[in-house]
N, C-alpha and C. Protein backbone atom coordinates (compact mmCIF):
# COMPACT_ATOMS: atom_id res chain seq x y z
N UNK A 1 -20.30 26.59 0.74
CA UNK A 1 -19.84 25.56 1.63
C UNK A 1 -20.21 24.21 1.06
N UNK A 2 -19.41 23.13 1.25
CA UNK A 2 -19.64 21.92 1.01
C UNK A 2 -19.59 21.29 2.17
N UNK A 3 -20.77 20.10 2.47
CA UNK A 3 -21.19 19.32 3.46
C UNK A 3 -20.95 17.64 2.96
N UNK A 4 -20.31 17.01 3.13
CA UNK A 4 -19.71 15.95 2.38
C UNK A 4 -20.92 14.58 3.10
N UNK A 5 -21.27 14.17 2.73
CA UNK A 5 -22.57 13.54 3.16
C UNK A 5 -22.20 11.62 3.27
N UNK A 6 -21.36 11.07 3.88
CA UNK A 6 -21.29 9.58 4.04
C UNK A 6 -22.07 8.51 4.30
N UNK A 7 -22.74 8.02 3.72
CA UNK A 7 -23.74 6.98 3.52
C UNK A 7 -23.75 5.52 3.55
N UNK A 8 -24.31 5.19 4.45
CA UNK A 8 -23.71 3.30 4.20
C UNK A 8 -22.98 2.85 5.55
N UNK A 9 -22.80 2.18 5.47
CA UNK A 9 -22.09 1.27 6.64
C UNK A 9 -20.58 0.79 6.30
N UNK A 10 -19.87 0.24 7.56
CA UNK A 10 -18.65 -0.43 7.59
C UNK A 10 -17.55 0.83 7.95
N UNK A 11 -16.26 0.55 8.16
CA UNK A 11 -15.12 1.69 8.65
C UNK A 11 -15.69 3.21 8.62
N UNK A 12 -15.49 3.72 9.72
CA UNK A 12 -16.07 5.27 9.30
C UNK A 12 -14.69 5.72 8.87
N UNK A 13 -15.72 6.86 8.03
CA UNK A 13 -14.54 7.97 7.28
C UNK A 13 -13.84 8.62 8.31
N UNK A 14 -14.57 9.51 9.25
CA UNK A 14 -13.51 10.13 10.05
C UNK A 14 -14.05 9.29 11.77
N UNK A 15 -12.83 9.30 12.54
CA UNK A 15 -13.39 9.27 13.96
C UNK A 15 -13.93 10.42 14.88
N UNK A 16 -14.89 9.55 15.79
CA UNK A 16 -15.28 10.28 16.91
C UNK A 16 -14.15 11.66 17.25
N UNK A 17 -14.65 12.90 17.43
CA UNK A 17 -14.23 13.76 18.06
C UNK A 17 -12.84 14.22 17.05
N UNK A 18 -12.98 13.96 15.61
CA UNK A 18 -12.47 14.70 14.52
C UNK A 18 -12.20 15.96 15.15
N UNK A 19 -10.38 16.51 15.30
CA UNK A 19 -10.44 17.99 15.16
C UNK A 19 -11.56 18.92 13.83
N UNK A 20 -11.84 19.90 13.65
CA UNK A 20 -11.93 20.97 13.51
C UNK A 20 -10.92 21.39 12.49
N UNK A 21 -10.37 21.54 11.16
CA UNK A 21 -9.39 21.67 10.49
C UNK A 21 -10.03 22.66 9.24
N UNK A 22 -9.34 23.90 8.60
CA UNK A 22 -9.16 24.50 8.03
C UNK A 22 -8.99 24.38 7.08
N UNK A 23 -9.49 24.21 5.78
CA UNK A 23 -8.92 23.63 4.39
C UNK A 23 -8.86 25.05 3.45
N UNK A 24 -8.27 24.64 2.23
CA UNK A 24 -8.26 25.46 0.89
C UNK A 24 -8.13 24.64 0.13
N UNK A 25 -8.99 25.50 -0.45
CA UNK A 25 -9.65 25.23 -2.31
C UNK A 25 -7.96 24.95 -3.46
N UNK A 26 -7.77 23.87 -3.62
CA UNK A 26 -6.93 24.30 -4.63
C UNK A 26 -7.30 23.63 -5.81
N UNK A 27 -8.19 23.09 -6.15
CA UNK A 27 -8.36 22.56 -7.68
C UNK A 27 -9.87 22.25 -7.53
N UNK A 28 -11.21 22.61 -8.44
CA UNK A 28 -11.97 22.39 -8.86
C UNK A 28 -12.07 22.32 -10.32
N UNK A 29 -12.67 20.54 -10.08
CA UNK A 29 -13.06 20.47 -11.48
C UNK A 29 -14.91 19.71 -11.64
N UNK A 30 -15.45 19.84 -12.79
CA UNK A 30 -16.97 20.28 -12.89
C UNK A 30 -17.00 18.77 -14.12
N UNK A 31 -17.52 17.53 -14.15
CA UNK A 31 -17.11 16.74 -15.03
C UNK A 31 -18.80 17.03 -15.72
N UNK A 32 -18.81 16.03 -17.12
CA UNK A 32 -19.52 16.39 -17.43
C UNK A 32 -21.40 15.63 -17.08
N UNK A 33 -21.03 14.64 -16.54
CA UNK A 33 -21.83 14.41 -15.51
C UNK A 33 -22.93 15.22 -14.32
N UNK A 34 -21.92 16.13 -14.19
CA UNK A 34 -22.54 17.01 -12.77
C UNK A 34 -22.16 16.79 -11.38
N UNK A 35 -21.02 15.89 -11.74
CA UNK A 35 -20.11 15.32 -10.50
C UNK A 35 -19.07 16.69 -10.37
N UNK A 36 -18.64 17.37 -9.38
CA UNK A 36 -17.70 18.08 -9.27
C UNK A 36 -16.72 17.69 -8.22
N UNK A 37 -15.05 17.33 -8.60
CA UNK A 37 -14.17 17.15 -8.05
C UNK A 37 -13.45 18.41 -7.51
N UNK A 38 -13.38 18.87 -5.94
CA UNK A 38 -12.53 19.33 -5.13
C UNK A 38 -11.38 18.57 -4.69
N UNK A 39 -10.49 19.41 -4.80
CA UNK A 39 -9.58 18.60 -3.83
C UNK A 39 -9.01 20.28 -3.05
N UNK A 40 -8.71 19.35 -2.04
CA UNK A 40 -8.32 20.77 -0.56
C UNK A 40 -6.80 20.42 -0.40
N UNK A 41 -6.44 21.28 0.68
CA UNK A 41 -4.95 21.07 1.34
C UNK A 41 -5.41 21.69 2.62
N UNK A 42 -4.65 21.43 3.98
CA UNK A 42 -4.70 22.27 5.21
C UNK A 42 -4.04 23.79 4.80
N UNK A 43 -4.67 24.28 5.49
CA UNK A 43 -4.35 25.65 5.59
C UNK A 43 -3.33 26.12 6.17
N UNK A 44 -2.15 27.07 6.05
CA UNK A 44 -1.39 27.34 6.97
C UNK A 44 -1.81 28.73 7.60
């Protein structure tokens, strides 16, 4: 599981009372840093 962690101040990322949404995995990439890029899509 990934827990996406937002830090800092100014516009929030998501609003109050965010549905609940279902994602999939469709592209991981691992840079050489130690940064790893997900990207998701909704689920059907």
């Amino acid at each position: 599981m990934v827990y996406p962690i937002v830090l800092g101040s100014g516009k929030k990322l998501f609003p109050d009372g965010f549905p609940h949404t279902t994602l999939e995995l469709v592209e991981s990439r691992a840079l050489r840093s130690g940064v790893v890029i997900n990207t998701y899509r909704p689920s059907r």
